[in-house]
C-alpha atoms as a PDB file:
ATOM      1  CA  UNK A   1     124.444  91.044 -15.188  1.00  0.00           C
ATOM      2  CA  UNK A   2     125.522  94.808 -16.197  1.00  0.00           C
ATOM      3  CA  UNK A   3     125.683  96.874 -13.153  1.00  0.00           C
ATOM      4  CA  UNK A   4     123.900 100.485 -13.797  1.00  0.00           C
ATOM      5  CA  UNK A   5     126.112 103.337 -13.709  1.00  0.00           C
ATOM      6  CA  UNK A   6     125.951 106.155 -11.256  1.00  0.00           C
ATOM      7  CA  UNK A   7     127.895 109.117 -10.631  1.00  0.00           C
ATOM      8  CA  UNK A   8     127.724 112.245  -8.225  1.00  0.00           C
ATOM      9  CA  UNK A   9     128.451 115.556  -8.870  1.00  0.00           C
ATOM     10  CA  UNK A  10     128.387 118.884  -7.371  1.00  0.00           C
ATOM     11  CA  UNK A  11     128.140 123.077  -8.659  1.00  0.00           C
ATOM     12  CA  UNK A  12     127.297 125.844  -6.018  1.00  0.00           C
ATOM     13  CA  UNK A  13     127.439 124.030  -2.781  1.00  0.00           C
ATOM     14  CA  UNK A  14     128.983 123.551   0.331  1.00  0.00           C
ATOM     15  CA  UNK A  15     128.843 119.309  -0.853  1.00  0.00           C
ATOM     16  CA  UNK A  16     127.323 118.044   1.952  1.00  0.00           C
ATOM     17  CA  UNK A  17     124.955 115.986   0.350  1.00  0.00           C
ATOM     18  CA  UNK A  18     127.346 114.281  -1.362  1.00  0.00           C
ATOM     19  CA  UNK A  19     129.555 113.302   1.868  1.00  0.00           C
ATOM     20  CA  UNK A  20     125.627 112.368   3.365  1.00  0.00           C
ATOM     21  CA  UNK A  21     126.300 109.551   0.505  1.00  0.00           C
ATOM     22  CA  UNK A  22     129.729 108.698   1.962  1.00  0.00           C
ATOM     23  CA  UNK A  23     128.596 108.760   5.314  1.00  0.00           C
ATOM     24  CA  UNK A  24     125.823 105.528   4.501  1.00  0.00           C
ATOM     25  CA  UNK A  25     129.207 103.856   4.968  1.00  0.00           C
ATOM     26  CA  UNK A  26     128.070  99.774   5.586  1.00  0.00           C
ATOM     27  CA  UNK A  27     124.851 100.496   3.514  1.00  0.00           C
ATOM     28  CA  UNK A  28     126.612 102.227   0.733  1.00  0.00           C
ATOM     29  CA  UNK A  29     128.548  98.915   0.802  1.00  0.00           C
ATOM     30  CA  UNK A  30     125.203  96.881  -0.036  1.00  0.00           C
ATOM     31  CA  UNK A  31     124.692  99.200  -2.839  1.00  0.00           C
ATOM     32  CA  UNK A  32     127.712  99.070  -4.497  1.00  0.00           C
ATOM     33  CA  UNK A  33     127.049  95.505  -5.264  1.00  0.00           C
ATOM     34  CA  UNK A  34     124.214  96.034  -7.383  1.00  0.00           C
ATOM     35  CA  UNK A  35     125.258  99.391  -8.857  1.00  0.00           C
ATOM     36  CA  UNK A  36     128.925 100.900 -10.475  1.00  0.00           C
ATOM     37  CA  UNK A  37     130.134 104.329  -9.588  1.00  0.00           C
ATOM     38  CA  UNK A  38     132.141 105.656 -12.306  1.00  0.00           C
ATOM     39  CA  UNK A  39     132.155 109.663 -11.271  1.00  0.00           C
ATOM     40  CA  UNK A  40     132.342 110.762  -7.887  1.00  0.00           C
ATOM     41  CA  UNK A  41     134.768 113.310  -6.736  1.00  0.00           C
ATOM     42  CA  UNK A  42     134.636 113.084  -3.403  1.00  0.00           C
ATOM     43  CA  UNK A  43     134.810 109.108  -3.089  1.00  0.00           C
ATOM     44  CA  UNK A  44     137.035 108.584  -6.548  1.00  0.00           C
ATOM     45  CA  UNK A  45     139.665 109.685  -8.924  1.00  0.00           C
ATOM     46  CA  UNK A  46     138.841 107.678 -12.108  1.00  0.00           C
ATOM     47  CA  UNK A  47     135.842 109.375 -14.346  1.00  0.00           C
ATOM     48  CA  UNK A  48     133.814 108.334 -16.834  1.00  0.00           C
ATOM     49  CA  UNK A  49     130.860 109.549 -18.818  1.00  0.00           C
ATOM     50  CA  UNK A  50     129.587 106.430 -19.692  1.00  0.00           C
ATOM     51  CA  UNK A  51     126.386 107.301 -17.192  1.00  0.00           C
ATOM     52  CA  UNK A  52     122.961 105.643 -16.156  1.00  0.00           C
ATOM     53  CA  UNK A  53     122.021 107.690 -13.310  1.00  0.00           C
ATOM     54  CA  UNK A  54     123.766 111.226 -11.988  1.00  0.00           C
ATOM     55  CA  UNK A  55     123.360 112.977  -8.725  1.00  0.00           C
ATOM     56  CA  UNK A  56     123.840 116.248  -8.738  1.00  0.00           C
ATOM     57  CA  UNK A  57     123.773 118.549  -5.725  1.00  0.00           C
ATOM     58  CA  UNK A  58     124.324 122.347  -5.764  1.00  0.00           C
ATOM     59  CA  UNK A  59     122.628 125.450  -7.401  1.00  0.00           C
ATOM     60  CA  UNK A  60     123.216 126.935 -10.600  1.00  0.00           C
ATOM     61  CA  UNK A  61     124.698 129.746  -9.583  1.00  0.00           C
ATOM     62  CA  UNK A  62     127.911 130.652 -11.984  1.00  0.00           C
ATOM     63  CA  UNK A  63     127.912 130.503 -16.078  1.00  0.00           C
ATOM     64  CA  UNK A  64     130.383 127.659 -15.612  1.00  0.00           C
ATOM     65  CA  UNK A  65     127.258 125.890 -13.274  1.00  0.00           C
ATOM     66  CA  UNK A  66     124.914 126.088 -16.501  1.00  0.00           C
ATOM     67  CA  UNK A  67     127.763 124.756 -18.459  1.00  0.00           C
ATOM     68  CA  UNK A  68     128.553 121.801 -15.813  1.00  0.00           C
ATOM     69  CA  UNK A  69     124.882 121.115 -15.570  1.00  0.00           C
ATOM     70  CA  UNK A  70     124.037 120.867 -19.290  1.00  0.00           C
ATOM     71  CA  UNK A  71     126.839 118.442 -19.444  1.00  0.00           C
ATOM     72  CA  UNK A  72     125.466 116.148 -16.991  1.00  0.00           C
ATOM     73  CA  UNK A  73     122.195 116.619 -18.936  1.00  0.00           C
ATOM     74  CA  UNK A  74     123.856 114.998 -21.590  1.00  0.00           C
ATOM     75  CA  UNK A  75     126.345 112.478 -20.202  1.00  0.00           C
ATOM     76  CA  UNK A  76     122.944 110.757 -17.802  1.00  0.00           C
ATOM     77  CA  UNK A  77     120.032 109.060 -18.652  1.00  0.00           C
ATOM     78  CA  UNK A  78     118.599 109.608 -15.903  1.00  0.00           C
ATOM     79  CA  UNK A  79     119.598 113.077 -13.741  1.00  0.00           C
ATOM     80  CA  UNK A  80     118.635 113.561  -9.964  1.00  0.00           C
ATOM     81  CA  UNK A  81     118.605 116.852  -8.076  1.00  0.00           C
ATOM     82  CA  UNK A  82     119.676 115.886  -4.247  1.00  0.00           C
ATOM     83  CA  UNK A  83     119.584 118.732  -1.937  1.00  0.00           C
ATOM     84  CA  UNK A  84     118.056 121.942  -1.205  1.00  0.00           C
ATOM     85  CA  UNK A  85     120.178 123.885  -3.638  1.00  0.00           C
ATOM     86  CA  UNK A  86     119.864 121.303  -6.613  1.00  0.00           C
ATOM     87  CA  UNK A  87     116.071 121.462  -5.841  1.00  0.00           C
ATOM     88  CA  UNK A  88     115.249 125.196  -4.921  1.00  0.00           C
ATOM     89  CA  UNK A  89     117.926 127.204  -5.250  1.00  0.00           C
ATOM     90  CA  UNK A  90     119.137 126.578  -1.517  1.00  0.00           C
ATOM     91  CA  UNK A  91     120.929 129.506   0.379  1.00  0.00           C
ATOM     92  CA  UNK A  92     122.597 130.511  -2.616  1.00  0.00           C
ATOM     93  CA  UNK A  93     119.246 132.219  -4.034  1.00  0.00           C
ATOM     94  CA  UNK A  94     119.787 134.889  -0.534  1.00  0.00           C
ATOM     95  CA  UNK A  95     122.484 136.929  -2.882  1.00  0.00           C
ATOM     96  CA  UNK A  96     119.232 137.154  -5.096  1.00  0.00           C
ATOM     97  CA  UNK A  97     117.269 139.616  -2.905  1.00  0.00           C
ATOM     98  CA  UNK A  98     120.585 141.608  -2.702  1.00  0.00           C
ATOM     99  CA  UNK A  99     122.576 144.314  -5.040  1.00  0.00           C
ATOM    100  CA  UNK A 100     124.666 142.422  -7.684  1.00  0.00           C
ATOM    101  CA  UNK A 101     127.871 144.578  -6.955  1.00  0.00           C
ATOM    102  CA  UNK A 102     127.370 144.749  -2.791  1.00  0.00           C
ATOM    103  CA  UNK A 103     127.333 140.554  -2.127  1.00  0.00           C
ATOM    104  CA  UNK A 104     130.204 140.309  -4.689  1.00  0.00           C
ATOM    105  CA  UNK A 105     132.429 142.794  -3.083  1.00  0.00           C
ATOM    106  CA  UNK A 106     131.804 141.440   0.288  1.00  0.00           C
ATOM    107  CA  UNK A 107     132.236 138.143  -1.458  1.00  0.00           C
ATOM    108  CA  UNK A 108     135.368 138.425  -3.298  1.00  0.00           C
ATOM    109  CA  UNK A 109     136.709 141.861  -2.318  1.00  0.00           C
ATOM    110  CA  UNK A 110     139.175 143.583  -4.181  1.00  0.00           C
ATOM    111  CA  UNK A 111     138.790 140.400  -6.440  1.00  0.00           C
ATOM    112  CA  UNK A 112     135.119 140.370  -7.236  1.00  0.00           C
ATOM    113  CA  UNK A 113     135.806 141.407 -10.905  1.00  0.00           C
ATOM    114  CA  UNK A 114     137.335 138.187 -11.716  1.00  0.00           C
ATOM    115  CA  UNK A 115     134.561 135.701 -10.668  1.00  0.00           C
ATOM    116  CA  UNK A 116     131.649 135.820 -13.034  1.00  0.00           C
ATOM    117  CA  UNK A 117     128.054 134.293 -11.614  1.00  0.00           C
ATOM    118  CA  UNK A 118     124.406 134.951 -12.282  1.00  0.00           C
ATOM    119  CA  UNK A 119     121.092 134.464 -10.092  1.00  0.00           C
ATOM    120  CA  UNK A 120     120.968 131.359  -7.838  1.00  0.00           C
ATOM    121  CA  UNK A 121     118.564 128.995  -9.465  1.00  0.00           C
ATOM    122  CA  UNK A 122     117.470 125.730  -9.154  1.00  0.00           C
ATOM    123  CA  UNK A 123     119.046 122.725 -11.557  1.00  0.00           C
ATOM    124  CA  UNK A 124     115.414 122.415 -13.182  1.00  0.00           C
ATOM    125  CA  UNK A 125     115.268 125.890 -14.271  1.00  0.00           C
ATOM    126  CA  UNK A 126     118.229 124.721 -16.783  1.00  0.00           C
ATOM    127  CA  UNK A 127     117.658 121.524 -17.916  1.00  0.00           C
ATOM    128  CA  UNK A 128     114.857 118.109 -17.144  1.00  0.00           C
ATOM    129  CA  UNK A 129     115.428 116.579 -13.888  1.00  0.00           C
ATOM    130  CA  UNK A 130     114.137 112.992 -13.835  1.00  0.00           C
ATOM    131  CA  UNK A 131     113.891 113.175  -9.710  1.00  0.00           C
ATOM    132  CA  UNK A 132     114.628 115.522  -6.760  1.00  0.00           C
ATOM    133  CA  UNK A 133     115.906 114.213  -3.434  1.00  0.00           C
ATOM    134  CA  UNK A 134     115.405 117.515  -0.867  1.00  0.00           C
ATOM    135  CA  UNK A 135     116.325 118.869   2.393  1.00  0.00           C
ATOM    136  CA  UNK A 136     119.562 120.297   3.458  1.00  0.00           C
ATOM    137  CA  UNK A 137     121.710 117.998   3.765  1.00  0.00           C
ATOM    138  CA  UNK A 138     119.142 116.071   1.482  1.00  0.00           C
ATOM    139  CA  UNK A 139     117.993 113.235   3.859  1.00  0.00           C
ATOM    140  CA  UNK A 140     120.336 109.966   3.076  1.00  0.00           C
ATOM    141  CA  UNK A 141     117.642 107.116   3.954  1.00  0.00           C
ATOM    142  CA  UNK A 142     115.654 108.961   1.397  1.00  0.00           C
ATOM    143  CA  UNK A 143     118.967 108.520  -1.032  1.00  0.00           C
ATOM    144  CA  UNK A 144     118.709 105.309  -0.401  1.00  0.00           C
ATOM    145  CA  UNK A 145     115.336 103.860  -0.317  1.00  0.00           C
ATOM    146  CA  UNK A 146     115.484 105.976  -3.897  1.00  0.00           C
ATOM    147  CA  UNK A 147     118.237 103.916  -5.071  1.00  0.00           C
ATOM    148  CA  UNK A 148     117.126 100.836  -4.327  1.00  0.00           C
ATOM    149  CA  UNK A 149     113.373 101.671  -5.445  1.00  0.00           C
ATOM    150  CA  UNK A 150     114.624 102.785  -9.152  1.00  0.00           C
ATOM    151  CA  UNK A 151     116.693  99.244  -8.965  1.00  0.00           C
ATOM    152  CA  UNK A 152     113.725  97.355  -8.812  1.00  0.00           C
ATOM    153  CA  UNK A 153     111.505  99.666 -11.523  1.00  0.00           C
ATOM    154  CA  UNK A 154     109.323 100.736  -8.900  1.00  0.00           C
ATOM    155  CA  UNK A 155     108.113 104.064  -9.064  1.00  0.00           C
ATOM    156  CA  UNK A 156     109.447 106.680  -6.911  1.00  0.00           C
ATOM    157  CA  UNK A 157     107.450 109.466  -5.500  1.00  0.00           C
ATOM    158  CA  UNK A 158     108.206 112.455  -2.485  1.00  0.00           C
ATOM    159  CA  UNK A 159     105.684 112.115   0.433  1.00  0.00           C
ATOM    160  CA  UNK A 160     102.648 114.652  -1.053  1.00  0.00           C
ATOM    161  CA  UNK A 161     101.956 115.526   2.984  1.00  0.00           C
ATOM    162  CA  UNK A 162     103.402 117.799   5.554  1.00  0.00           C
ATOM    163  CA  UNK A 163     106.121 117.818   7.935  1.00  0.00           C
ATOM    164  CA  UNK A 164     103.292 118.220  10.956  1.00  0.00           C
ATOM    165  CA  UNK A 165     102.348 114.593   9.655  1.00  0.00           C
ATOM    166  CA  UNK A 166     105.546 113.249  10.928  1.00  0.00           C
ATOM    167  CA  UNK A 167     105.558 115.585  13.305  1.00  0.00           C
ATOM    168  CA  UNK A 168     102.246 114.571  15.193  1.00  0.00           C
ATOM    169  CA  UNK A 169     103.650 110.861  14.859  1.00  0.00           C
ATOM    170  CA  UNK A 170     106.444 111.324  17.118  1.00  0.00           C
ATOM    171  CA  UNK A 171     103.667 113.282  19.767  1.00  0.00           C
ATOM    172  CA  UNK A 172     105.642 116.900  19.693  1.00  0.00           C
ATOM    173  CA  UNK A 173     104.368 119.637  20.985  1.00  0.00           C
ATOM    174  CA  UNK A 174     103.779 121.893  18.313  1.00  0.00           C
ATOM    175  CA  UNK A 175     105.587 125.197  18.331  1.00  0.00           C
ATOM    176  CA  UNK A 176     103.171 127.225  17.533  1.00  0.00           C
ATOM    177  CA  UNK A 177     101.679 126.325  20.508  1.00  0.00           C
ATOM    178  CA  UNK A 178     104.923 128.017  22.100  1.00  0.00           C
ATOM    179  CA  UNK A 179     103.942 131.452  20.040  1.00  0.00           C
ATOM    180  CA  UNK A 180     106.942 130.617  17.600  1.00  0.00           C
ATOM    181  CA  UNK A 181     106.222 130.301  13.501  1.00  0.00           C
ATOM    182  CA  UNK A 182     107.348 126.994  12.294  1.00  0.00           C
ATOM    183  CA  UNK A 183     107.218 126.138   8.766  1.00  0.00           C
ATOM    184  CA  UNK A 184     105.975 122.394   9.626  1.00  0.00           C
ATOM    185  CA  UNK A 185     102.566 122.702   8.156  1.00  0.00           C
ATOM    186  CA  UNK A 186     103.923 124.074   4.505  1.00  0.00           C
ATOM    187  CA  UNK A 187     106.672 121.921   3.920  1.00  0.00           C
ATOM    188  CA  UNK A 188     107.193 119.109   2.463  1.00  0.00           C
ATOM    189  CA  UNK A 189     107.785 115.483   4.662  1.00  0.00           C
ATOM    190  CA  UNK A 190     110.044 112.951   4.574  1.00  0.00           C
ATOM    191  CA  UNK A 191     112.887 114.299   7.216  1.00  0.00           C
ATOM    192  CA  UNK A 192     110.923 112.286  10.104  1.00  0.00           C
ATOM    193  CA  UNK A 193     110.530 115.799  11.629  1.00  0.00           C
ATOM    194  CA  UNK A 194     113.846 116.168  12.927  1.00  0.00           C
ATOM    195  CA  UNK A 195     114.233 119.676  13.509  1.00  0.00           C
ATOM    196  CA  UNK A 196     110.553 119.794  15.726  1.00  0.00           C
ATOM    197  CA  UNK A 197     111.914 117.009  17.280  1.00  0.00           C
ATOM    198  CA  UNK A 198     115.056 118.037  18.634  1.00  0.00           C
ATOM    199  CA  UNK A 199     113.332 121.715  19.540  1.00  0.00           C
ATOM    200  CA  UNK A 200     114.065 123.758  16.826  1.00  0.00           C
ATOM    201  CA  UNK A 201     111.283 124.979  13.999  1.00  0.00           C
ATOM    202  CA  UNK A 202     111.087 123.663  10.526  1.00  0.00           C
ATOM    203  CA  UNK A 203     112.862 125.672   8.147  1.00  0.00           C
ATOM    204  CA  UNK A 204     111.343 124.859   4.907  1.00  0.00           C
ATOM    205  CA  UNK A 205     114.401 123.215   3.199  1.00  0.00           C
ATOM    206  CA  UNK A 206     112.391 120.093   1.629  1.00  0.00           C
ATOM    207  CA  UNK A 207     110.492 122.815  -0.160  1.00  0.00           C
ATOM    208  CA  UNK A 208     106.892 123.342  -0.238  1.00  0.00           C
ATOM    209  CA  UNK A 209     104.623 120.579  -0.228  1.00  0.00           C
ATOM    210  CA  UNK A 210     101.196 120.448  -2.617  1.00  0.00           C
ATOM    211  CA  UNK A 211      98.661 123.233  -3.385  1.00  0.00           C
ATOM    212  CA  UNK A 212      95.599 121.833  -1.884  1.00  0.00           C
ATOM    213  CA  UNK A 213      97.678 121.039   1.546  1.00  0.00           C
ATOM    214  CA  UNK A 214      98.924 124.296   1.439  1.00  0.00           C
ATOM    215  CA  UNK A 215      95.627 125.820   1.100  1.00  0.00           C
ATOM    216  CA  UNK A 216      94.943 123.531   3.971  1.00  0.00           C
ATOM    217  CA  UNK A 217      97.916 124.966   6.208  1.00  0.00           C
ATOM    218  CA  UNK A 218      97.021 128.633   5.109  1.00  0.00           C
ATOM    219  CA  UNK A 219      93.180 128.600   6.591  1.00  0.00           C
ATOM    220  CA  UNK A 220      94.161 126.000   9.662  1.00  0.00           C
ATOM    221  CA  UNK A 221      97.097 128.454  11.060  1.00  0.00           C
ATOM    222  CA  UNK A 222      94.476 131.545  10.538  1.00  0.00           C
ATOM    223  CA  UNK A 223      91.631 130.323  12.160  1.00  0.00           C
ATOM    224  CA  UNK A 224      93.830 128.509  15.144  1.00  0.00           C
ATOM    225  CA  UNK A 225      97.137 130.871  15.712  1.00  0.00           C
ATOM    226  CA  UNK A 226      95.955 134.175  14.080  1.00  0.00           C
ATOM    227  CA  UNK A 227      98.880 133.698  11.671  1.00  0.00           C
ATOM    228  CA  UNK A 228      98.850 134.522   8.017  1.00  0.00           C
ATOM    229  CA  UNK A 229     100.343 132.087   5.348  1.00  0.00           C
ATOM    230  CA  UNK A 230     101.908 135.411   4.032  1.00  0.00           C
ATOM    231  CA  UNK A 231     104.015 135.503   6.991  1.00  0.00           C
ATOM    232  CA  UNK A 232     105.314 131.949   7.244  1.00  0.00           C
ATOM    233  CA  UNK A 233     105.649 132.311   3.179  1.00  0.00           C
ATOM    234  CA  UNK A 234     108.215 134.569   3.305  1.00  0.00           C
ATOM    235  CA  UNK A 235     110.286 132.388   5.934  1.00  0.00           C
ATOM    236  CA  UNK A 236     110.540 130.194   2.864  1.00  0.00           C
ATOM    237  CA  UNK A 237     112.673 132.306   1.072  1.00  0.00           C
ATOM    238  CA  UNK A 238     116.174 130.832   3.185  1.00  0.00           C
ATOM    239  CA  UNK A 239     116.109 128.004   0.676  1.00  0.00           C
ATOM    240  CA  UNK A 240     114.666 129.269  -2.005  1.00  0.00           C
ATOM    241  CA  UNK A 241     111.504 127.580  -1.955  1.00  0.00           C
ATOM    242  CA  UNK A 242     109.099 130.633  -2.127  1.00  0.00           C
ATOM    243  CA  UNK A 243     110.583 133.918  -4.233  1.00  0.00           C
ATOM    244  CA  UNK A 244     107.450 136.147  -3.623  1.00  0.00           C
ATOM    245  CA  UNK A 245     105.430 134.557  -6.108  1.00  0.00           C
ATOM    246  CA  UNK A 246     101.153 135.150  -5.817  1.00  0.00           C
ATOM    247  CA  UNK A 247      99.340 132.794  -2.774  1.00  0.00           C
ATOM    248  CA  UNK A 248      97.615 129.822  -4.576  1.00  0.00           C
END
């Protein structure tokens, strides 16, 4: 039986989605027996191009990024976003709201001249991408019920609900019933609702979840905290996932 090829790769990032693959440890073990990695920089030294599925996490955020990326495009049959910054831009898309010449001075100093770079942007505003894994670090479960689903041709979809599903599951109080804004009811699931659950408010880094639920979040946190989507909108903009564009 031919084992399907998979690599991981990373642009504009601080890589720790990949290392959330390393850190599966005994269940990246199962995997490998059904699957061969032939690219992966920070688990590897040999390469190969020779590729069935790529993981790529990171923004496009350099003209060597939109290089890298169109090269994956290429080399992959199938090409998966993992991560905040693969998916929406991640924190990289912040130097986007800011003047060109002040983030790259306080970047690179004296030195700012010799590192070329353009607006933070998403992987899919670049090239197709098959699949996108969010969240920051994207969540590895999710890595790996996707892995195995695409190994047995099922298809693979995100959750199409909120984080206040999961949240309600696990009986949290919500936090908006503490007077703080919480971006739970815009954002997409599939974290289990870890950041609620451990006391601190969603920050939006799975991305925004469908139109009609967020029409849905928009008139419930109106009518029942006095709080306009506008406002928990532009809280989106950490990762990327909201740059200002018109309410649906």
């Amino acid at each position: 039986m031919i084992k399907p090829k998979i690599a991981i790769f990373s642009l504009t990032s601080c890589e720790g989605c990949s290392l959330a693959i390393l850190e599966l440890e005994d269940q990246l073990l199962d995997i490998l027996g059904a699957v061969e990695i032939v690219n992966f920089r920070e688990g590897m030294t040999e390469r190969s191009w020779d590729i069935d599925i790529g993981f790529v996490d990171g923004a496009v955020s350099t003209p060597e990024d939109e290089k890298e990326i169109k090269h994956f495009r290429e080399h992959c049959k199938v090409l998966v976003a993992i991560g905040a910054c693969a998916c929406l831009g991640g924190l990289n898309t912040l130097k986007n709201h800011q003047d060109e010449a002040d983030y790259r001075k306080y970047v690179y100093g004296k030195r700012a001249e010799w590192f070329p770079n353009v607006p933070a942007v998403p992987l899919s505003a670049v090239v197709n991408i098959d699949y996108e894994l969010p969240g920051c670090p994207m969540v590895k479960e999710e890595f790996l019920t996707f892995v195995k689903c695409i190994l047995a041709g099922r298809t693979w979809r995100l959750p199409d609900h909120a984080v206040c599903v999961e949240c309600k599951k696990k009986e949290n109080l919500c936090l908006y019933e503490k007077g703080e804004i919480c971006l739970g009811p815009a954002t997409r699931a599939g974290c289990d609702a870890i950041c609620p659950t451990f006391g601190a408010k969603c920050e939006g880094c799975r991305g925004l979840v469908g139109e009609e639920q967020l029409k849905a979040a928009g008139v419930n946190l109106r009518e029942q905290y006095d709080v306009a989507l506008e406002d928990v909108l532009a809280d989106f903009r950490m990762f990327g996932a909201y740059q200002g564009k018109a309410l649906p």
